[in-house]
Protein backbone atom coordinates (compact mmCIF):
# COMPACT_ATOMS: atom_id res chain seq x y z
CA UNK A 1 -12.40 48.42 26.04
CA UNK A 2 -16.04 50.28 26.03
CA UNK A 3 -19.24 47.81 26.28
CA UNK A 4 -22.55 49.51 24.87
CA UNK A 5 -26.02 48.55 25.84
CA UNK A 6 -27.79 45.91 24.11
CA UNK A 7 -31.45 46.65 23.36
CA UNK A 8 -33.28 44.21 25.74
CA UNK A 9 -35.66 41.59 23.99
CA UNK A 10 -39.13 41.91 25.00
CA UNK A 11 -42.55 40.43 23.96
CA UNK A 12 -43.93 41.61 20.79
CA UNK A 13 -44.73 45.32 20.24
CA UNK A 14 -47.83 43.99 17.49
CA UNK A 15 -48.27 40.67 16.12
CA UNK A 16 -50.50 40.89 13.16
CA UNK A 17 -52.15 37.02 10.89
CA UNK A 18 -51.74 38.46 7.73
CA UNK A 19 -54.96 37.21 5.43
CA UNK A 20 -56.19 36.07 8.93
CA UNK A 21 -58.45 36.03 12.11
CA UNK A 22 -56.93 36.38 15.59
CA UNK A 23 -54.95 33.62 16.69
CA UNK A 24 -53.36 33.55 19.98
CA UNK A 25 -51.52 36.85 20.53
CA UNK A 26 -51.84 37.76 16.76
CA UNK A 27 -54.62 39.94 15.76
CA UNK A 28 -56.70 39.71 12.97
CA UNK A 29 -54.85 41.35 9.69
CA UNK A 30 -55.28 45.47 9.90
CA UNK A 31 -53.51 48.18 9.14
CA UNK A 32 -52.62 47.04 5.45
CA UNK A 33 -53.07 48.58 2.03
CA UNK A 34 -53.41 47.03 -1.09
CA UNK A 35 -54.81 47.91 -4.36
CA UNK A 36 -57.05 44.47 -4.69
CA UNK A 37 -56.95 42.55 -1.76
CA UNK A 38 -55.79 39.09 -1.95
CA UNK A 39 -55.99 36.90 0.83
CA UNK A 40 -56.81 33.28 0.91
CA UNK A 41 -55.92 30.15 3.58
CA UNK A 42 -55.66 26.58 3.87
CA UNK A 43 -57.34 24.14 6.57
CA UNK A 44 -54.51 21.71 6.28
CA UNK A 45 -51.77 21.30 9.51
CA UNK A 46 -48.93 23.11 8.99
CA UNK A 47 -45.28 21.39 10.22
CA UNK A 48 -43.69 23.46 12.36
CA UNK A 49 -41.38 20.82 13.77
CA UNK A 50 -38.48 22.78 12.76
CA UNK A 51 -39.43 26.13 14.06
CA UNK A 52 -38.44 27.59 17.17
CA UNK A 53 -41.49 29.38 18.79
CA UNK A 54 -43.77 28.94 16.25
CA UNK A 55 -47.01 31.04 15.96
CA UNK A 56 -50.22 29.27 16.07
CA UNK A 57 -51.32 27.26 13.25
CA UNK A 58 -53.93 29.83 11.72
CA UNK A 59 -50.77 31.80 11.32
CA UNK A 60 -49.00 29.54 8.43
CA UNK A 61 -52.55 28.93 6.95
CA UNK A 62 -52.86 32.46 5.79
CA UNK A 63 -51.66 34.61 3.66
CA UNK A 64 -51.80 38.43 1.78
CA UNK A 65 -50.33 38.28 -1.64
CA UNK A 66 -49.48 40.43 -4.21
CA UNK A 67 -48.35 44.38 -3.64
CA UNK A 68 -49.25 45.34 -0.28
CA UNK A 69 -47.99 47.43 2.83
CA UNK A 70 -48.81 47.70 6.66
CA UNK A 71 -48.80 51.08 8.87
CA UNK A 72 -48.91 50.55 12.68
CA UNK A 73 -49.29 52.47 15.43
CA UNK A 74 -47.52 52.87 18.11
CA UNK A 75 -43.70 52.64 16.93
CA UNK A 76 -40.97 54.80 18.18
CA UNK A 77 -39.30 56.53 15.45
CA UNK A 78 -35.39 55.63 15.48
CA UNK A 79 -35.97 52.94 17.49
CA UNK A 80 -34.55 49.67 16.72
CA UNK A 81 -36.98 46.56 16.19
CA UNK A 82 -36.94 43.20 15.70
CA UNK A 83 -39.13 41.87 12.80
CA UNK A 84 -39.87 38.43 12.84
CA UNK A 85 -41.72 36.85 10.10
CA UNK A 86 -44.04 34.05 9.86
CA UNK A 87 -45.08 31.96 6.57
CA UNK A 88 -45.10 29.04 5.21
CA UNK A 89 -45.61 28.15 1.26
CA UNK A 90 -48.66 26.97 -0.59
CA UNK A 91 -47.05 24.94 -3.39
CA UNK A 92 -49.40 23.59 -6.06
């Protein structure tokens, strides 16, 4: 039997509000390309009832859409990350 490493989980490496301002430890939407930027929000409270460390409110009340990408700094290359992604829907 041989036991490898596990990665340890730390905090986040860059937490970015896509479409938004800074919001707690997110900061304000950079690094992203897009053709013809499309960002909009909502002022309405979000439920996050059902989410398990959710991000701050200003989060899920904006958004990029459309064809876009992000470049950050500061990655390692062939390191392993965790992505976690925050969003809610705007139906209607």
């Amino acid at each position: 039997m041989s036991a490898r490493p596990q990665p340890s989980i730390q905090g986040p490496v860059i937490a970015i509000n896509a479409g938004g301002g800074a919001a707690g430890n997110f900061v304000a939407d950079t690094g992203w390309t897009q053709a013809a930027p499309d960002t909009a929000s909502v002022s309405n409270s979000i439920d996050t009832s059902g989410v398990t460390n959710p991000a701050p409110q200003a989060v899920y009340q904006s958004w990029r859409s459309g064809t876009f990408s992000y470049i950050t700094a500061g990655l390692t290359a062939n390191t392993t990350y965790l992505v976690r992604l925050h969003f809610s829907e705007k139906l209607g």
